[in-house]
Protein backbone atom coordinates (compact mmCIF):
# COMPACT_ATOMS: atom_id res chain seq x y z
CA UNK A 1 -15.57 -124.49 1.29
CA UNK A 2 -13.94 -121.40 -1.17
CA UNK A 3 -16.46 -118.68 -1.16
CA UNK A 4 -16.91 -117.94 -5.20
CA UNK A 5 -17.72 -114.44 -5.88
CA UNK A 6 -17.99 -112.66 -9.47
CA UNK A 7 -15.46 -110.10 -8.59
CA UNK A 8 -13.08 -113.41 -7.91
CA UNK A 9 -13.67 -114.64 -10.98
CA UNK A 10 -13.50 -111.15 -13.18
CA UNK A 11 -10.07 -110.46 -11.35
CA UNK A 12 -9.07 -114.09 -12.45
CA UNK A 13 -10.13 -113.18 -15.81
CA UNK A 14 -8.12 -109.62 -15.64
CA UNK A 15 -5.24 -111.43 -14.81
CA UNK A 16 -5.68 -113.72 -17.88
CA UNK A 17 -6.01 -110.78 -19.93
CA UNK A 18 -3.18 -108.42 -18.84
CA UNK A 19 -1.38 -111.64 -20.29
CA UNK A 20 0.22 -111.32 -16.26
CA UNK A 21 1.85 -114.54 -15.32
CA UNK A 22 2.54 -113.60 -11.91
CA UNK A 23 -0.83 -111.96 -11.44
CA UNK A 24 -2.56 -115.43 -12.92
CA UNK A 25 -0.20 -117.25 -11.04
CA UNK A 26 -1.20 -115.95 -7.54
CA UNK A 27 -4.72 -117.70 -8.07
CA UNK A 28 -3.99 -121.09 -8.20
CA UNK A 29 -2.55 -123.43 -5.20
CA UNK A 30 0.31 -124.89 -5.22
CA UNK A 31 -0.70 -128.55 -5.83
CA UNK A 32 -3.70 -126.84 -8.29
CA UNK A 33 -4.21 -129.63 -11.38
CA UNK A 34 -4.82 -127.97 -14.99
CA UNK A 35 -6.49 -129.82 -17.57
CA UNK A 36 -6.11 -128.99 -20.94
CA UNK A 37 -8.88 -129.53 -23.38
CA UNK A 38 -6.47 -131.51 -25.99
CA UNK A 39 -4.33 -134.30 -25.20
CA UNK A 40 -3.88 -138.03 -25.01
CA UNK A 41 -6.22 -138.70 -21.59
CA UNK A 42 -9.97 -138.93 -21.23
CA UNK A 43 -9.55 -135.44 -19.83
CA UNK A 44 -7.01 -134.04 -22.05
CA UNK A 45 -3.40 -133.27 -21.05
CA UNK A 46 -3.00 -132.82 -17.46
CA UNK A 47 -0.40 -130.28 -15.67
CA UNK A 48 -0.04 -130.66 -11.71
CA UNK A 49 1.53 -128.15 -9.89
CA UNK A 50 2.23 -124.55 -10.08
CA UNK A 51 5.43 -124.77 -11.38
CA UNK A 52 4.02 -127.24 -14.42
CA UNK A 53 0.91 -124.79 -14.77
CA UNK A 54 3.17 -121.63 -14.51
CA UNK A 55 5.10 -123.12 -18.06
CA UNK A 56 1.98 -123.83 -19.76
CA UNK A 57 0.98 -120.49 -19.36
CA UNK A 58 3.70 -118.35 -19.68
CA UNK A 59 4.94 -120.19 -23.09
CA UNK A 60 1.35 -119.49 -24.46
CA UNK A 61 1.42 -115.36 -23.22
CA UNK A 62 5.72 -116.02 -25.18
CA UNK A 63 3.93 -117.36 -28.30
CA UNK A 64 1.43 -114.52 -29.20
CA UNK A 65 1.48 -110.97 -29.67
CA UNK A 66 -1.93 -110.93 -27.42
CA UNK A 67 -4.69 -113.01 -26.28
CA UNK A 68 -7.81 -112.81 -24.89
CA UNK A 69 -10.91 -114.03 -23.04
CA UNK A 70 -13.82 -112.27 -23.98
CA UNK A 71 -16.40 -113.73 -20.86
CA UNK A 72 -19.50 -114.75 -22.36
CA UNK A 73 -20.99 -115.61 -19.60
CA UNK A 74 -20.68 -117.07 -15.78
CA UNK A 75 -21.64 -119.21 -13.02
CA UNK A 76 -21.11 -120.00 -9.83
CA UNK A 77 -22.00 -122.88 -7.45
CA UNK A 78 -20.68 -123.54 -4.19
CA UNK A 79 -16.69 -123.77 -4.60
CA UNK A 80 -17.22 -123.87 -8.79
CA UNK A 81 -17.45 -121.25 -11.54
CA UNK A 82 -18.42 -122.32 -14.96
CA UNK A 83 -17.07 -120.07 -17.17
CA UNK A 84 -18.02 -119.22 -21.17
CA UNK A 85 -15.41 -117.30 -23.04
CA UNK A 86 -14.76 -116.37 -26.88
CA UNK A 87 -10.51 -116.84 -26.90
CA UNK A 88 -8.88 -114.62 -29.32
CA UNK A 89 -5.38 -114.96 -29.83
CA UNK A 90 -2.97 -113.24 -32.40
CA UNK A 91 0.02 -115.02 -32.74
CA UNK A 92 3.74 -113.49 -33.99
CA UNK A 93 3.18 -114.32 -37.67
CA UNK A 94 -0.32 -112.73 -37.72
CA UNK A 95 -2.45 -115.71 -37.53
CA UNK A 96 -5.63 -115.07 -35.51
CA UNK A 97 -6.89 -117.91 -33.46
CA UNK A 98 -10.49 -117.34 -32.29
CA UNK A 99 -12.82 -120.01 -30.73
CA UNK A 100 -15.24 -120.78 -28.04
CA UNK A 101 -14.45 -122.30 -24.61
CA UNK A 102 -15.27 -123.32 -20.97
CA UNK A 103 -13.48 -123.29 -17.60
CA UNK A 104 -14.98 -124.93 -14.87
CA UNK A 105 -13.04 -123.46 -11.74
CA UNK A 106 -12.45 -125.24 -8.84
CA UNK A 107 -12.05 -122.97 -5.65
CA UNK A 108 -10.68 -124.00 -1.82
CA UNK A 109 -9.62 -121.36 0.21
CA UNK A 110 -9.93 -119.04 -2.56
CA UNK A 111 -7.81 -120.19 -5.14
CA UNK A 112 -8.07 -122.20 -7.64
CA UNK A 113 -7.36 -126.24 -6.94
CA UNK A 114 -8.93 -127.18 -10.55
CA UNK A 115 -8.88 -125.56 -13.87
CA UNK A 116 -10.72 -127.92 -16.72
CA UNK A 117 -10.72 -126.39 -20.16
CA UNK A 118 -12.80 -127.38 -23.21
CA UNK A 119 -12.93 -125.45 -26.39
CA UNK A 120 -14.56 -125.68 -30.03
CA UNK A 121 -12.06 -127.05 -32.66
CA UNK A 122 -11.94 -125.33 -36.15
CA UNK A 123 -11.09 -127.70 -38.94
């Protein structure tokens, strides 16, 4: 089992925030699974693989002028971190996108094998 730590998860959360794909990139193992909040499946839209999560990423930090994940709050058990965050995201036509979501983190040999997203929907 991954040991968890705070300091893990804040650097994770750095990474995020420097908009660094590389730096986000070096958590997650190579076979990691991402699962996006929205998306046809009963747990959204799936990406499996670096390479697959690497896209996903790196066309959202290509799509905005800046975004950001303000941590609300955190917590860990065994190999998991549950993870609050307020998202704020200003896209290239000035649009602001700002909502609430969750990670829940899945750790093995300290990165992460398991990303599962779920966020509040304006409308």
């Amino acid at each position: 089992m991954s040991v968890v730590t705070t300091e893990l998860i804040n650097a994770v959360g750095d990474a995020f925030n420097n908009n660094d794909i590389d730096a986000v990139m070096a958590f997650f193992a190579d076979d990691a699974t991402f699962d996006h909040a929205a998306g046809p499946e009963i747990h959204g839209k799936r990406f499996e693989g670096k390479e697959a999560i690497s896209a996903v990423f790196s066309g959202l930090f290509a799509s905005v002028e800046s975004v950001r994940w303000e941590t609300l709050d955190s917590h860990i058990s065994g190999n998991k971190a549950l993870c609050e965050y307020r998202r704020v995201a200003v896209l290239k036509d000035g649009e602001v996108q700002d909502f609430l979501s969750v990670d829940i983190l899945t750790f093995a040999d300290g990165l992460i094998v398991h990303k599962d997203t779920y966020y509040k929907m304006r409308g």
